[in-house]
PDB file of N, CA and C in Angstrom:
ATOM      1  N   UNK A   1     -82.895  50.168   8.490  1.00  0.00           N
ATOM      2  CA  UNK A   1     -81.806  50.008   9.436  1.00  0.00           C
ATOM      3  C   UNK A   1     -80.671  49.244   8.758  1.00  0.00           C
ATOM      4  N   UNK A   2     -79.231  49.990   8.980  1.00  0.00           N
ATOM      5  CA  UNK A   2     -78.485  48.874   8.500  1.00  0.00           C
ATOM      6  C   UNK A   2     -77.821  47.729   8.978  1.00  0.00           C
ATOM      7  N   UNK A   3     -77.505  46.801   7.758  1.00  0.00           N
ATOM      8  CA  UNK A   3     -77.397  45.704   8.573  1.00  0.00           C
ATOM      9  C   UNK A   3     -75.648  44.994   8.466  1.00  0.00           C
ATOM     10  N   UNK A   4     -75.268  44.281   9.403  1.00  0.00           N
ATOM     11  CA  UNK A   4     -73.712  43.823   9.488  1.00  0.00           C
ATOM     12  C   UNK A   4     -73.530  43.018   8.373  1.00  0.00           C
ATOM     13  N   UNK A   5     -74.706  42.300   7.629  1.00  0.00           N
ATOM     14  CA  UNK A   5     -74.369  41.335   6.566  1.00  0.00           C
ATOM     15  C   UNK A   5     -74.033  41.658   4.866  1.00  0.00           C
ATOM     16  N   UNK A   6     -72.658  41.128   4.199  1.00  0.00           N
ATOM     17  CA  UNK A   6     -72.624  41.916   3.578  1.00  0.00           C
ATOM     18  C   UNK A   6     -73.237  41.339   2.552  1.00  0.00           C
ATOM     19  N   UNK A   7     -74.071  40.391   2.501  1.00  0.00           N
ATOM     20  CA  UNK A   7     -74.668  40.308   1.441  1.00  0.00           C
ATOM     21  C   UNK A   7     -75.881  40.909   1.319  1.00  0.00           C
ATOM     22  N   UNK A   8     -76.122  42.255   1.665  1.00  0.00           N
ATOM     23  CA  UNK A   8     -77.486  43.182   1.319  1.00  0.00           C
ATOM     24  C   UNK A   8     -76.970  43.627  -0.020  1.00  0.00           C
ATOM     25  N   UNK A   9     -78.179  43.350  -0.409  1.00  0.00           N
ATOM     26  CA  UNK A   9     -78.716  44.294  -1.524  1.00  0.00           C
ATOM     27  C   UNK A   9     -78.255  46.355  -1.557  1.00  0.00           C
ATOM     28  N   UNK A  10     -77.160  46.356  -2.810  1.00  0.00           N
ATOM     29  CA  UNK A  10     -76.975  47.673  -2.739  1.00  0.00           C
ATOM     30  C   UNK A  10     -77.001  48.255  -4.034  1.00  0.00           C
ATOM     31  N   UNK A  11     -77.074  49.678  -4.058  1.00  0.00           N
ATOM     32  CA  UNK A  11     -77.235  50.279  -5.332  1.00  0.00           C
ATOM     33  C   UNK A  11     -76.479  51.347  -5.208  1.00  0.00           C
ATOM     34  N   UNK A  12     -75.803  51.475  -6.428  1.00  0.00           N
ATOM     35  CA  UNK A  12     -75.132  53.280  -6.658  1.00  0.00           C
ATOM     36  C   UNK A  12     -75.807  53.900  -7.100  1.00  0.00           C
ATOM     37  N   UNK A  13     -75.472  55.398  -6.347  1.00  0.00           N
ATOM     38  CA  UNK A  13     -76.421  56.597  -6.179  1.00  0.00           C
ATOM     39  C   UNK A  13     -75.029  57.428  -6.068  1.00  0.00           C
ATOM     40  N   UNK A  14     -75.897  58.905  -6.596  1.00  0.00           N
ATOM     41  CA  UNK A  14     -75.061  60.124  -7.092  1.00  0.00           C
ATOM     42  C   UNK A  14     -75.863  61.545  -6.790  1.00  0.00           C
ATOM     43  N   UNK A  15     -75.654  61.853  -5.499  1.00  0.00           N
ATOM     44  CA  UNK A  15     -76.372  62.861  -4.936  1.00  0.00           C
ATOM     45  C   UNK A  15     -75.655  64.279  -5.346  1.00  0.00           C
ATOM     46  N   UNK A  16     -76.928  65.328  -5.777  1.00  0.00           N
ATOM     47  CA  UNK A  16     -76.954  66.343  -6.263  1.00  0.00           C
ATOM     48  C   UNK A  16     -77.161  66.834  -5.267  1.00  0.00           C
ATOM     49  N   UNK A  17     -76.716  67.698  -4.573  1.00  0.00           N
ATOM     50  CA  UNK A  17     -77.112  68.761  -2.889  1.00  0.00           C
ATOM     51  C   UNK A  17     -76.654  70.089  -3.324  1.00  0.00           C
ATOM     52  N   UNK A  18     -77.350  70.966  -2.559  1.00  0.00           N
ATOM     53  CA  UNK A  18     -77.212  72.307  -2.429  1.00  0.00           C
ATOM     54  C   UNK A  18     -75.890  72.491  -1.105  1.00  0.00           C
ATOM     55  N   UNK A  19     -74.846  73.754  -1.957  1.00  0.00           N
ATOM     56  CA  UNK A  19     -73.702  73.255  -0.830  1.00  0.00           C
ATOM     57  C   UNK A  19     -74.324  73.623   0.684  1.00  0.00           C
ATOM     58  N   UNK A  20     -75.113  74.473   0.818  1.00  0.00           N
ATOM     59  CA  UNK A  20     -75.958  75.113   1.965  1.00  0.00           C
ATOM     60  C   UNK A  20     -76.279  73.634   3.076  1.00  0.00           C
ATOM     61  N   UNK A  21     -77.082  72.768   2.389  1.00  0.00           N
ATOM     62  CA  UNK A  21     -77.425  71.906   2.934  1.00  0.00           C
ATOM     63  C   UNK A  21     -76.717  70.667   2.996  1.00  0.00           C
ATOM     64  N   UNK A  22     -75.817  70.766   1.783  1.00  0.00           N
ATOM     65  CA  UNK A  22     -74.861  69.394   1.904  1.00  0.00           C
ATOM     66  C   UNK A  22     -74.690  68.516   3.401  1.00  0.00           C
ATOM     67  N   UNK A  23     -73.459  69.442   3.745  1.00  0.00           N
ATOM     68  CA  UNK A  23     -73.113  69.017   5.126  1.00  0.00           C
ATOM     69  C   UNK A  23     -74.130  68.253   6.267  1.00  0.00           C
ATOM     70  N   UNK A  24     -75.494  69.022   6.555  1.00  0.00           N
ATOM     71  CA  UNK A  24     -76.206  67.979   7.230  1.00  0.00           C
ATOM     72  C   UNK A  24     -76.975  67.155   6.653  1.00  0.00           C
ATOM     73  N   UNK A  25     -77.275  67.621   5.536  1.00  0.00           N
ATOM     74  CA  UNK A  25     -77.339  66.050   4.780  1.00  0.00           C
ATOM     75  C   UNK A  25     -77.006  64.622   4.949  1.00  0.00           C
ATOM     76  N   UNK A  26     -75.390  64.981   4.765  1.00  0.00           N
ATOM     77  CA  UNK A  26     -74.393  63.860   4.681  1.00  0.00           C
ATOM     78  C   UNK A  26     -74.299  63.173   6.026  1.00  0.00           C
ATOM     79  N   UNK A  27     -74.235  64.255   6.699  1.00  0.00           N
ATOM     80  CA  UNK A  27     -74.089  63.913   8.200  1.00  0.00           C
ATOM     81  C   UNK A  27     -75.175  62.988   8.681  1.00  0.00           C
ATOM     82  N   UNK A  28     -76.333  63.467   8.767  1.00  0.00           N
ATOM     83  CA  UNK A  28     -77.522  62.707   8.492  1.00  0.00           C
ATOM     84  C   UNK A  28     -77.396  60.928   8.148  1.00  0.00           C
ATOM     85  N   UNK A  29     -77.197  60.532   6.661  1.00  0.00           N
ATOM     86  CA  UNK A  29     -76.869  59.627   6.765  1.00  0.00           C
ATOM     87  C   UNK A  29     -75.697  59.097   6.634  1.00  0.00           C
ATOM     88  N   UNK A  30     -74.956  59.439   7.202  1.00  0.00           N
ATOM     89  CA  UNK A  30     -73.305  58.792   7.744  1.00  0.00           C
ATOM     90  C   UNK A  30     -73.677  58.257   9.339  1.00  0.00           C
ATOM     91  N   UNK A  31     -74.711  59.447  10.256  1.00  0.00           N
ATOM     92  CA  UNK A  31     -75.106  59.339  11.527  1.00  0.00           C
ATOM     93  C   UNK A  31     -76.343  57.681  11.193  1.00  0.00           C
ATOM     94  N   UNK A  32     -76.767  57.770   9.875  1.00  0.00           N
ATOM     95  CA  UNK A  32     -77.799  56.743  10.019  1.00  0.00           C
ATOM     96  C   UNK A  32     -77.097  55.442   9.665  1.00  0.00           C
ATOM     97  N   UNK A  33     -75.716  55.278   8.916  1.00  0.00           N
ATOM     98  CA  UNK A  33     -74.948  54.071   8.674  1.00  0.00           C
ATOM     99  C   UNK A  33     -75.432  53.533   7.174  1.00  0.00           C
ATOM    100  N   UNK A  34     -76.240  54.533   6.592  1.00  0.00           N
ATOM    101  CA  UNK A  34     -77.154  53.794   5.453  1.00  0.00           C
ATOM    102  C   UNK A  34     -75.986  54.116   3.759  1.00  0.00           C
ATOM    103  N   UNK A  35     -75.077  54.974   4.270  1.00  0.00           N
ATOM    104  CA  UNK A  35     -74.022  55.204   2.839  1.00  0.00           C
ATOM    105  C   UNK A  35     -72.567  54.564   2.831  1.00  0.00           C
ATOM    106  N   UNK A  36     -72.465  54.767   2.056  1.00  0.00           N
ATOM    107  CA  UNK A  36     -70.556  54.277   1.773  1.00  0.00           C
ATOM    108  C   UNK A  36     -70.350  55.126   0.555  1.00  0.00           C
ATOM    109  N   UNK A  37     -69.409  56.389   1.163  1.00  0.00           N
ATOM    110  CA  UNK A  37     -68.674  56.991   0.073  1.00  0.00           C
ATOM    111  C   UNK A  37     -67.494  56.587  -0.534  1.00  0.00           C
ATOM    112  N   UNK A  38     -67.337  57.034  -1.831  1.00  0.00           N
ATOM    113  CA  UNK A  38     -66.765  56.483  -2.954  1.00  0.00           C
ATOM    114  C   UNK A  38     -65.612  57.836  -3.613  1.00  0.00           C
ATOM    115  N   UNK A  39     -64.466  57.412  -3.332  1.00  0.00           N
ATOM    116  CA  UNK A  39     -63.824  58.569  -3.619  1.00  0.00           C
ATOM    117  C   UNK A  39     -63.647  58.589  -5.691  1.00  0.00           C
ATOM    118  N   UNK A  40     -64.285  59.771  -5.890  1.00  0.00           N
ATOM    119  CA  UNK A  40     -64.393  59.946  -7.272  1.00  0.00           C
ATOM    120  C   UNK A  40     -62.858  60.556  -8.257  1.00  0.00           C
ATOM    121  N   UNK A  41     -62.036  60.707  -7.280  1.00  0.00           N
ATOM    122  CA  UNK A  41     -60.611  61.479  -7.797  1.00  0.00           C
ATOM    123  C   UNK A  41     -59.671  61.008  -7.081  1.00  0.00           C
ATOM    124  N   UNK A  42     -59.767  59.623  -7.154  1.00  0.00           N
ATOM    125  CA  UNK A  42     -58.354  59.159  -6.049  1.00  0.00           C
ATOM    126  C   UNK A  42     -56.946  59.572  -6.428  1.00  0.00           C
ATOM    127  N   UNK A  43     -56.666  60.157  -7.952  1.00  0.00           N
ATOM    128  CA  UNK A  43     -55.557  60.746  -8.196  1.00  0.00           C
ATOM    129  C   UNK A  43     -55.364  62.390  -7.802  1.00  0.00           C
ATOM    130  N   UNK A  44     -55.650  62.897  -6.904  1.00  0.00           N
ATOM    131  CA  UNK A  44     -56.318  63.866  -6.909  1.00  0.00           C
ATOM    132  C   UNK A  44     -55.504  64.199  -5.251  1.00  0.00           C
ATOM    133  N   UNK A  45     -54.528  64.527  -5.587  1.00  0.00           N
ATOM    134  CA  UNK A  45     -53.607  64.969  -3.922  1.00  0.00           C
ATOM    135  C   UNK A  45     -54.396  65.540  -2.666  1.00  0.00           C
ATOM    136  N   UNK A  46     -54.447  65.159  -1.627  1.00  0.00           N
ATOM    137  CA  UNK A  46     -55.028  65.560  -0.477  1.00  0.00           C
ATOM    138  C   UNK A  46     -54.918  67.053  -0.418  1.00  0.00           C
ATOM    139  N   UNK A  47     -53.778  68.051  -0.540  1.00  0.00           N
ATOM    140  CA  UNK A  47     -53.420  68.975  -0.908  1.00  0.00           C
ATOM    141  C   UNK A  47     -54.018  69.738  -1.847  1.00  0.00           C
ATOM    142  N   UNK A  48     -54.775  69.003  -2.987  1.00  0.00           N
ATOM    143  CA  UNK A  48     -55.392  69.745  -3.735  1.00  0.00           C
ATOM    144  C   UNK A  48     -56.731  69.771  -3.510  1.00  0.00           C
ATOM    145  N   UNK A  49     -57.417  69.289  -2.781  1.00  0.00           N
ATOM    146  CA  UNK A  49     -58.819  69.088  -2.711  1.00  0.00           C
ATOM    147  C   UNK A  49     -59.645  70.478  -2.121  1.00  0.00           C
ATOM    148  N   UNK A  50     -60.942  70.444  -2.561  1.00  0.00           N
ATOM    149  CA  UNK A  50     -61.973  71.638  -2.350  1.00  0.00           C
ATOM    150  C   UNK A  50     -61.734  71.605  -0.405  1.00  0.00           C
ATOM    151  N   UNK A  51     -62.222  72.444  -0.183  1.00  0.00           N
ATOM    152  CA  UNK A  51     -61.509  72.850   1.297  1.00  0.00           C
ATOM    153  C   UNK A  51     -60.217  72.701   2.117  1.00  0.00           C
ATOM    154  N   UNK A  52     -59.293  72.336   1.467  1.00  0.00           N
ATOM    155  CA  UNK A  52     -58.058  71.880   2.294  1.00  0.00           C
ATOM    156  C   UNK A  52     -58.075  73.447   3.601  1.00  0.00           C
ATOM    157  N   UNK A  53     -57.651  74.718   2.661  1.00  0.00           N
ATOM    158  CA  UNK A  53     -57.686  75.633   3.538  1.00  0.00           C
ATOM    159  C   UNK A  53     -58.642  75.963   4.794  1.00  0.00           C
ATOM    160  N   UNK A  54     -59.702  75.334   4.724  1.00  0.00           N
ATOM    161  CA  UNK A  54     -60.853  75.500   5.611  1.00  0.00           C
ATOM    162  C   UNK A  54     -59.964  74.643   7.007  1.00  0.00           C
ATOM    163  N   UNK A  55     -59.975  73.230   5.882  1.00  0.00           N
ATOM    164  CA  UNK A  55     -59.661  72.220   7.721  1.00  0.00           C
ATOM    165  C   UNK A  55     -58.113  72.819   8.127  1.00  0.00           C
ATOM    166  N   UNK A  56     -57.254  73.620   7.524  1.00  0.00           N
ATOM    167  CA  UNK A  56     -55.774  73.616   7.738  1.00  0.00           C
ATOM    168  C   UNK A  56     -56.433  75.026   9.163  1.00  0.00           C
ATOM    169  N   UNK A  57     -57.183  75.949   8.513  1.00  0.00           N
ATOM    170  CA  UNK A  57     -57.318  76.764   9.865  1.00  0.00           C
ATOM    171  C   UNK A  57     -58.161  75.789  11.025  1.00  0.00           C
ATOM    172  N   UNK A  58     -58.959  75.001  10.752  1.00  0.00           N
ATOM    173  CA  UNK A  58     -59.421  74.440  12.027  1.00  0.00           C
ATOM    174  C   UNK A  58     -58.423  73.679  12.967  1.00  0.00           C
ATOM    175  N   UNK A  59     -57.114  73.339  11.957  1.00  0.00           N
ATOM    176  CA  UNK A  59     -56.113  72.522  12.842  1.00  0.00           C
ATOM    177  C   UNK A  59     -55.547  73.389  13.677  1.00  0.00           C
ATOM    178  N   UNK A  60     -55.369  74.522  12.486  1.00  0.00           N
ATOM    179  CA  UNK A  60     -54.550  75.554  13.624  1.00  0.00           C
ATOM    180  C   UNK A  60     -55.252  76.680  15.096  1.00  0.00           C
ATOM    181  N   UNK A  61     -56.580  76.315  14.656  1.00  0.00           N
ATOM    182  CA  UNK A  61     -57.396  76.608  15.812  1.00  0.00           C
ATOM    183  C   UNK A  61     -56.695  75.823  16.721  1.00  0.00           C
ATOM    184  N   UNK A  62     -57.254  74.486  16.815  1.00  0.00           N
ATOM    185  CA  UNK A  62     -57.521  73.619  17.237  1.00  0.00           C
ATOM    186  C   UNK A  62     -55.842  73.573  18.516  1.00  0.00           C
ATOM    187  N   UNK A  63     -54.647  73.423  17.056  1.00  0.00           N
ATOM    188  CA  UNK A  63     -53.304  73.860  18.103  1.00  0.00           C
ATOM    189  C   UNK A  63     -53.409  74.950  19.325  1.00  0.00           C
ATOM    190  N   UNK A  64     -53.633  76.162  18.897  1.00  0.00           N
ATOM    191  CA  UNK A  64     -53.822  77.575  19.561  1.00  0.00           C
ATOM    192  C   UNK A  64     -54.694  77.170  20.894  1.00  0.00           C
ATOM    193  N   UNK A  65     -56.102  76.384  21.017  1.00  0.00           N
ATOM    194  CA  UNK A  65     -56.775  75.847  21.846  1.00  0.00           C
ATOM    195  C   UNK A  65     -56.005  74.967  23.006  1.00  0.00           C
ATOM    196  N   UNK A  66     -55.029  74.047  22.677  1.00  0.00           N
ATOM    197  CA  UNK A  66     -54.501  73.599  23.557  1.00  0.00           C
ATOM    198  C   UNK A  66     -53.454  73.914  23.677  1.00  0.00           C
ATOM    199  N   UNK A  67     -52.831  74.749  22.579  1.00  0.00           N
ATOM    200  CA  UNK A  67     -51.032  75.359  23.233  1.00  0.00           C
ATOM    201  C   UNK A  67     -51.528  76.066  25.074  1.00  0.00           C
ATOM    202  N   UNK A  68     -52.659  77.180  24.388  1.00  0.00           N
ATOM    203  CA  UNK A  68     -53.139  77.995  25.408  1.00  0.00           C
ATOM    204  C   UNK A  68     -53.856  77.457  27.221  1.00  0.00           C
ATOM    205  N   UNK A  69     -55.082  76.349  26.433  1.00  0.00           N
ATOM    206  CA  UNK A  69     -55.584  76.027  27.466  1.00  0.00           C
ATOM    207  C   UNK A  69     -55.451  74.696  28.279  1.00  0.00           C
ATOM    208  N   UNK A  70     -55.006  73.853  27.479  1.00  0.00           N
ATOM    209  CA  UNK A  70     -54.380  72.453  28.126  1.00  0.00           C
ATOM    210  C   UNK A  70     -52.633  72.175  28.752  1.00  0.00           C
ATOM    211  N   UNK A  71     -51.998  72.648  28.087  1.00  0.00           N
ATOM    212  CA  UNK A  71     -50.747  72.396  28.111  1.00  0.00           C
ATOM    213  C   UNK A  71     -50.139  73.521  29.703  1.00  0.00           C
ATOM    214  N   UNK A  72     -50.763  74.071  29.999  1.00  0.00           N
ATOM    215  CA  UNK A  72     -50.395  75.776  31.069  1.00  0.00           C
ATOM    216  C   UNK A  72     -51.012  74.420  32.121  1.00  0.00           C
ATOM    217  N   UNK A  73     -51.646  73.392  32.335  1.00  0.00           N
ATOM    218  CA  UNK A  73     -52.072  72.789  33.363  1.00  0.00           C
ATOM    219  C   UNK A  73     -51.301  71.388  33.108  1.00  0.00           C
ATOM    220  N   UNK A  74     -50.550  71.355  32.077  1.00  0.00           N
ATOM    221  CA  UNK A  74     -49.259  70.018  32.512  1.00  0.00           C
ATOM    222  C   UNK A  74     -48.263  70.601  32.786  1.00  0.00           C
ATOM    223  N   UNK A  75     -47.893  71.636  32.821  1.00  0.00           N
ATOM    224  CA  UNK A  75     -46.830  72.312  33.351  1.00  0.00           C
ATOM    225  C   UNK A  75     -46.587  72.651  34.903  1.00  0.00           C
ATOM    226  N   UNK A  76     -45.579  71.837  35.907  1.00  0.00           N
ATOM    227  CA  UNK A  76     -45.624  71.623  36.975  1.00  0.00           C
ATOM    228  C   UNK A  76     -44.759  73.188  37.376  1.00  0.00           C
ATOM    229  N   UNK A  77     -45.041  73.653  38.427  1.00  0.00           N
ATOM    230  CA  UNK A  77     -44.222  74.777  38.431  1.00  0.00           C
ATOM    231  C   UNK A  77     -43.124  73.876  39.649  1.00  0.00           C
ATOM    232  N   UNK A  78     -41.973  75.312  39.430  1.00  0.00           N
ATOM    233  CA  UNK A  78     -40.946  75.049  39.828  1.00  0.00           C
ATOM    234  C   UNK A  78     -41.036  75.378  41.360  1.00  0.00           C
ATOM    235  N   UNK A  79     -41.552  76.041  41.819  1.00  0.00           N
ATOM    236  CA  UNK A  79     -42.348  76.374  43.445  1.00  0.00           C
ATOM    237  C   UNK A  79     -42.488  75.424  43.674  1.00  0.00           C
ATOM    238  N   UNK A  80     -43.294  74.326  43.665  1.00  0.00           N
ATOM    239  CA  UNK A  80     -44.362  73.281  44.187  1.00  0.00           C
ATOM    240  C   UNK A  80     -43.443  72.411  44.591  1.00  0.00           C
ATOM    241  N   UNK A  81     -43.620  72.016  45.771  1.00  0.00           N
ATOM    242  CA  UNK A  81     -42.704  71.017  46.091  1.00  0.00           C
ATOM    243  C   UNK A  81     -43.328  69.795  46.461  1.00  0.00           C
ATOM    244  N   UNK A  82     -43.152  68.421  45.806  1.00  0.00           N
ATOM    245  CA  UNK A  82     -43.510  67.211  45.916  1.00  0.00           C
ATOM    246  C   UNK A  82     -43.426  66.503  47.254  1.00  0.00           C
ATOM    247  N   UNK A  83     -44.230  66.086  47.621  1.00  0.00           N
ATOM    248  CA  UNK A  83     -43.968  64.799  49.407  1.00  0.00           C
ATOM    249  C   UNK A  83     -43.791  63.605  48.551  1.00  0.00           C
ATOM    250  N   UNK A  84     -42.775  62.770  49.122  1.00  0.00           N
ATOM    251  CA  UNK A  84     -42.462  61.733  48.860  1.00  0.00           C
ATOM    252  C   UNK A  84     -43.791  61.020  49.328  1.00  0.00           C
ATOM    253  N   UNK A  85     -43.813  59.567  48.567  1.00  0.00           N
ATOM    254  CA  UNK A  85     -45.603  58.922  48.844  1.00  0.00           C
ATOM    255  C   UNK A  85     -45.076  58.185  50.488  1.00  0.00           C
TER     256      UNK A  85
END
């Protein structure tokens, strides 16, 4: 279990994963609190990194999701007429 104190005992480690399984792997222990990743290419532009294109379509999902389904229900129509409180 991990613990709030930072004087535990730690060691560097350099995990070899299959990309298949990576992801719940990681998830795994990120969900268990037991890692701290270490960015290995901090010169290395956000822009250029292995998946950028992956998360750029999930954003644009993600827009399309609420252009469509959130935003059509903040939109007050012009019919509706308000009672004063």
């Amino acid at each position: 279990m991990a613990s709030l104190l930072r004087g535990e005992e730690m060691c560097l480690a350099q995990l070899f994963l299959q990309s298949g399984s990576a992801y719940d792997c990681i998830s795994e222990l990120g969900e268990l609190g037991l890692v701290e990743f270490r960015d290995l290419n901090p010169t290395v532009n956000a822009f250029q990194r292995k998946y950028v294109n992956e998360i750029k379509k999930c954003e644009e999902m993600e827009r399309i999701l609420v252009e469509r389904q959130f935003l059509p229900l903040l939109i007050v129509s012009p019919q509706l007429t308000l009672l004063p409180p």
